[in-house]
Protein backbone atom coordinates (compact mmCIF):
# COMPACT_ATOMS: atom_id res chain seq x y z
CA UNK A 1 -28.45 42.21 -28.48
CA UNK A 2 -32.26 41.43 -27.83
CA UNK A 3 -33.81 38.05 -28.37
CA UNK A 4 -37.33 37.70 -30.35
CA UNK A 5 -39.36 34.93 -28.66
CA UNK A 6 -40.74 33.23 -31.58
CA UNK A 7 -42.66 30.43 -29.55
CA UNK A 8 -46.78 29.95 -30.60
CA UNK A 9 -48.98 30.56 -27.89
CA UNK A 10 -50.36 27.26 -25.89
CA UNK A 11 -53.36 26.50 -27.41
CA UNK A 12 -56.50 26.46 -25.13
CA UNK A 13 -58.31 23.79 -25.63
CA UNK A 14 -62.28 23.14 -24.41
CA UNK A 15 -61.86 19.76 -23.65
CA UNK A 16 -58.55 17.36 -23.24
CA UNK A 17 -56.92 15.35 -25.55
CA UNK A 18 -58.30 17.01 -29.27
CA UNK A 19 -57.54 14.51 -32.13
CA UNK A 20 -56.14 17.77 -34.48
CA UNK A 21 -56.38 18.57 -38.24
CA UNK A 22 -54.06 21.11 -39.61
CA UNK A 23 -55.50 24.15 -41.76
CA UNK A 24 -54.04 26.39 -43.91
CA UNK A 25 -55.99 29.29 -45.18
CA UNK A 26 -54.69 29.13 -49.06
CA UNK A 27 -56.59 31.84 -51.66
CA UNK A 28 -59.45 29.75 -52.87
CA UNK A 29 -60.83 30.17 -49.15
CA UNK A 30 -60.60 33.52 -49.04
CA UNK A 31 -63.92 35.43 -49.90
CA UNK A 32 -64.82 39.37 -51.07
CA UNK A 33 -64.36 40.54 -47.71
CA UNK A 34 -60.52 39.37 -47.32
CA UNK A 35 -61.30 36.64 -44.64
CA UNK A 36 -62.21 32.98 -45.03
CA UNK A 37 -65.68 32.59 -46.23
CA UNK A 38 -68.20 30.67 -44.11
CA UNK A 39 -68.49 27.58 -46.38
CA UNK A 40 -64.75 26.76 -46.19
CA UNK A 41 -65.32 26.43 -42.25
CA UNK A 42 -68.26 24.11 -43.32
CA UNK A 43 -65.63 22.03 -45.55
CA UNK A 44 -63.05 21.77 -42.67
CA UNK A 45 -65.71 20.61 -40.66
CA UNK A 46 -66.49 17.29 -42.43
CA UNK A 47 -62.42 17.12 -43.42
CA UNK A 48 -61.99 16.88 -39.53
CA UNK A 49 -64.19 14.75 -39.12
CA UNK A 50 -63.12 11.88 -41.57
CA UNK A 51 -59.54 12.69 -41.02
CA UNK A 52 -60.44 11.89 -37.34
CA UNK A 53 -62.32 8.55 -38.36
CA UNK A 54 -59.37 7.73 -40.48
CA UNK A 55 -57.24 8.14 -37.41
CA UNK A 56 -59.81 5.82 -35.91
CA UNK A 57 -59.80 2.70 -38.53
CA UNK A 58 -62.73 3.92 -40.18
CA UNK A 59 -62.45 4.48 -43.86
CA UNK A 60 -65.17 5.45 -46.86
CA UNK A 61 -64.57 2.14 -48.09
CA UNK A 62 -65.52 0.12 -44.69
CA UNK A 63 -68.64 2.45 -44.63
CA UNK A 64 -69.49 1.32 -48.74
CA UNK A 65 -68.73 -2.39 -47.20
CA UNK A 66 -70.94 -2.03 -44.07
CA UNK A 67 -73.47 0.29 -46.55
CA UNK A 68 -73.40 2.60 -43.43
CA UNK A 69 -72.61 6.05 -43.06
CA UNK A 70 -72.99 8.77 -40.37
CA UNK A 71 -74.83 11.67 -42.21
CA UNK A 72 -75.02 15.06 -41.17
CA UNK A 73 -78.25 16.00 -39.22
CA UNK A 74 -77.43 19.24 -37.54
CA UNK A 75 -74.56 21.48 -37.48
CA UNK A 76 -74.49 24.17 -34.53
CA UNK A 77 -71.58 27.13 -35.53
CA UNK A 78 -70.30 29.92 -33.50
CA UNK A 79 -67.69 31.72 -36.04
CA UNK A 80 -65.95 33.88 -33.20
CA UNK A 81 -62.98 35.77 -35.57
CA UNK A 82 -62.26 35.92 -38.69
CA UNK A 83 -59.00 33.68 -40.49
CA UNK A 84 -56.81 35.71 -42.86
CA UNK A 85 -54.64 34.14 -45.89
CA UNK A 86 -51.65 31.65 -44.90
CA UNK A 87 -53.13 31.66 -41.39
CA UNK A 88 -52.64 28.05 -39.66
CA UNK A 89 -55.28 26.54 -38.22
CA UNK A 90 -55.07 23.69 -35.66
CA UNK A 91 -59.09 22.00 -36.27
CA UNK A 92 -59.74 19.89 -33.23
CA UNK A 93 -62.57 17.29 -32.42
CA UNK A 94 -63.93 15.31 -29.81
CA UNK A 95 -66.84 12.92 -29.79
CA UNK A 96 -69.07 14.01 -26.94
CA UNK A 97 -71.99 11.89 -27.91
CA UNK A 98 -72.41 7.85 -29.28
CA UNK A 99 -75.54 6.06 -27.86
CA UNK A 100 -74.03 3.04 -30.04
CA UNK A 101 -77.48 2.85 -32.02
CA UNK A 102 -78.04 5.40 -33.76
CA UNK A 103 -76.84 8.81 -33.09
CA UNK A 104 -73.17 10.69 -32.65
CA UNK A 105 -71.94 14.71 -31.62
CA UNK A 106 -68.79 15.84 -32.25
CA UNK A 107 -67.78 19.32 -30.77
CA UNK A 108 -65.22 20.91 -32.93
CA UNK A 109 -63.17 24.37 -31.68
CA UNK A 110 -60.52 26.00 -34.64
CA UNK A 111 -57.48 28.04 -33.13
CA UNK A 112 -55.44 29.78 -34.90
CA UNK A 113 -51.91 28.57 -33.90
CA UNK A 114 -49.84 32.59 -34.55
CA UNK A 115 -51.75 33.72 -31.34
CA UNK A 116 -54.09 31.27 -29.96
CA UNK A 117 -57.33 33.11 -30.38
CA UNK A 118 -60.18 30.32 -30.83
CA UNK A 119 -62.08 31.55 -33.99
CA UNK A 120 -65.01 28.84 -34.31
CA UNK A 121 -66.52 26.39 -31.99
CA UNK A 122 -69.23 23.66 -33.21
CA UNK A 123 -71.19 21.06 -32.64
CA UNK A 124 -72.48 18.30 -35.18
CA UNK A 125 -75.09 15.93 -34.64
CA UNK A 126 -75.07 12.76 -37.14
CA UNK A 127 -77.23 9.50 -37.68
CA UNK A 128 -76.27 6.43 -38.85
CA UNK A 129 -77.82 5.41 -42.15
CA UNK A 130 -77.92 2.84 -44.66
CA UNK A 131 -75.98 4.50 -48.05
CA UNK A 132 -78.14 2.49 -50.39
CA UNK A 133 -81.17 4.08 -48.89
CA UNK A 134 -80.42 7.43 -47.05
CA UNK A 135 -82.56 5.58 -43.90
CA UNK A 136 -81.30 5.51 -40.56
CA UNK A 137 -80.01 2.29 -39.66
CA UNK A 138 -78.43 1.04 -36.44
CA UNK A 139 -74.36 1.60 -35.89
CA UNK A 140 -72.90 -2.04 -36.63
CA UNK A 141 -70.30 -2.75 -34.45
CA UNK A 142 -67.36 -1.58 -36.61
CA UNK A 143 -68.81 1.94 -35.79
CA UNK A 144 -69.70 1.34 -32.62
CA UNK A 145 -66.25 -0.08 -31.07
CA UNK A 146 -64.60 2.80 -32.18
CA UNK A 147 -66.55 5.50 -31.91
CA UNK A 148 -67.81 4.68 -29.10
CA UNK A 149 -64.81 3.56 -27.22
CA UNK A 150 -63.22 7.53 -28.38
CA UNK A 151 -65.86 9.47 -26.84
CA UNK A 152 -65.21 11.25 -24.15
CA UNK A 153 -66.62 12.57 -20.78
CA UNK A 154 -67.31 15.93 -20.33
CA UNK A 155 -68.62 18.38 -17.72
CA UNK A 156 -71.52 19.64 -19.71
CA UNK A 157 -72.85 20.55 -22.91
């Protein structure tokens, strides 16, 4: 009688301590060439990301309060491999980055969990801005306490 080891592979992580979304590739991210299209990546990105300043206190309502937001200046994307159809996904972040004024990173690194290959690294750069202008505006310190006090120190870029 031979046992199957059915464990998931540690997952590899670039930096300690990942605040983790879960992913499942469903059909409506699947594009023509059987693999998740690009954009759905884009869409887990920002779902990360608030799920992780959800996790944080920080809600879309505190942000129409404080008529603040952090808005999307740059996105960096290595896609590495490919995700197929009912693939799970464990979506980590990290904030790298919060001068406490104006500016935050977040590094982001996707594994899929059946055999721990890392299929997407990124890093996105944001700005705090006022939502009733689209301006950047400095971090109050409902943003700052947070985000700042979650970033976290690492060896390089």
């Amino acid at each position: 009688m031979s046992s199957v080891n059915h464990r998931q592979p540690a997952l590899l992580w670039q930096y300690a301590n990942p605040f983790i979304n879960e992913w499942r590739i469903s059909p409506e991210h699947i594009d023509h060439y059987g693999h998740a299209n690009n954009v759905a990546y884009v869409s887990q990105l920002e779902q990360t990301s608030w799920a992780h300043s959800n996790a944080l206190g920080l809600t879309i309502e505190q942000y129409k309060q404080l008529d603040r937001g952090m808005a999307i200046s740059r996105h960096e994307i290595n896609y590495l491999a490919a995700a197929y159809l009912h693939d799970d996904i464990a979506c980590a972040t990290w904030i790298v980055e919060c001068d406490n004024r104006l500016k935050l990173t977040r590094a982001f690194q996707f594994i899929r969990r059946a055999d721990g290959l890392c299929l997407l690294t990124a890093r996105t750069e944001f700005v705090c801005i006022a939502l009733s202008s689209g301006r950047p505006k400095r971090m109050p310190p409902e943003f700052t306490q947070p985000y700042g006090q979650a970033q976290i120190v690492t060896a390089g870029p």
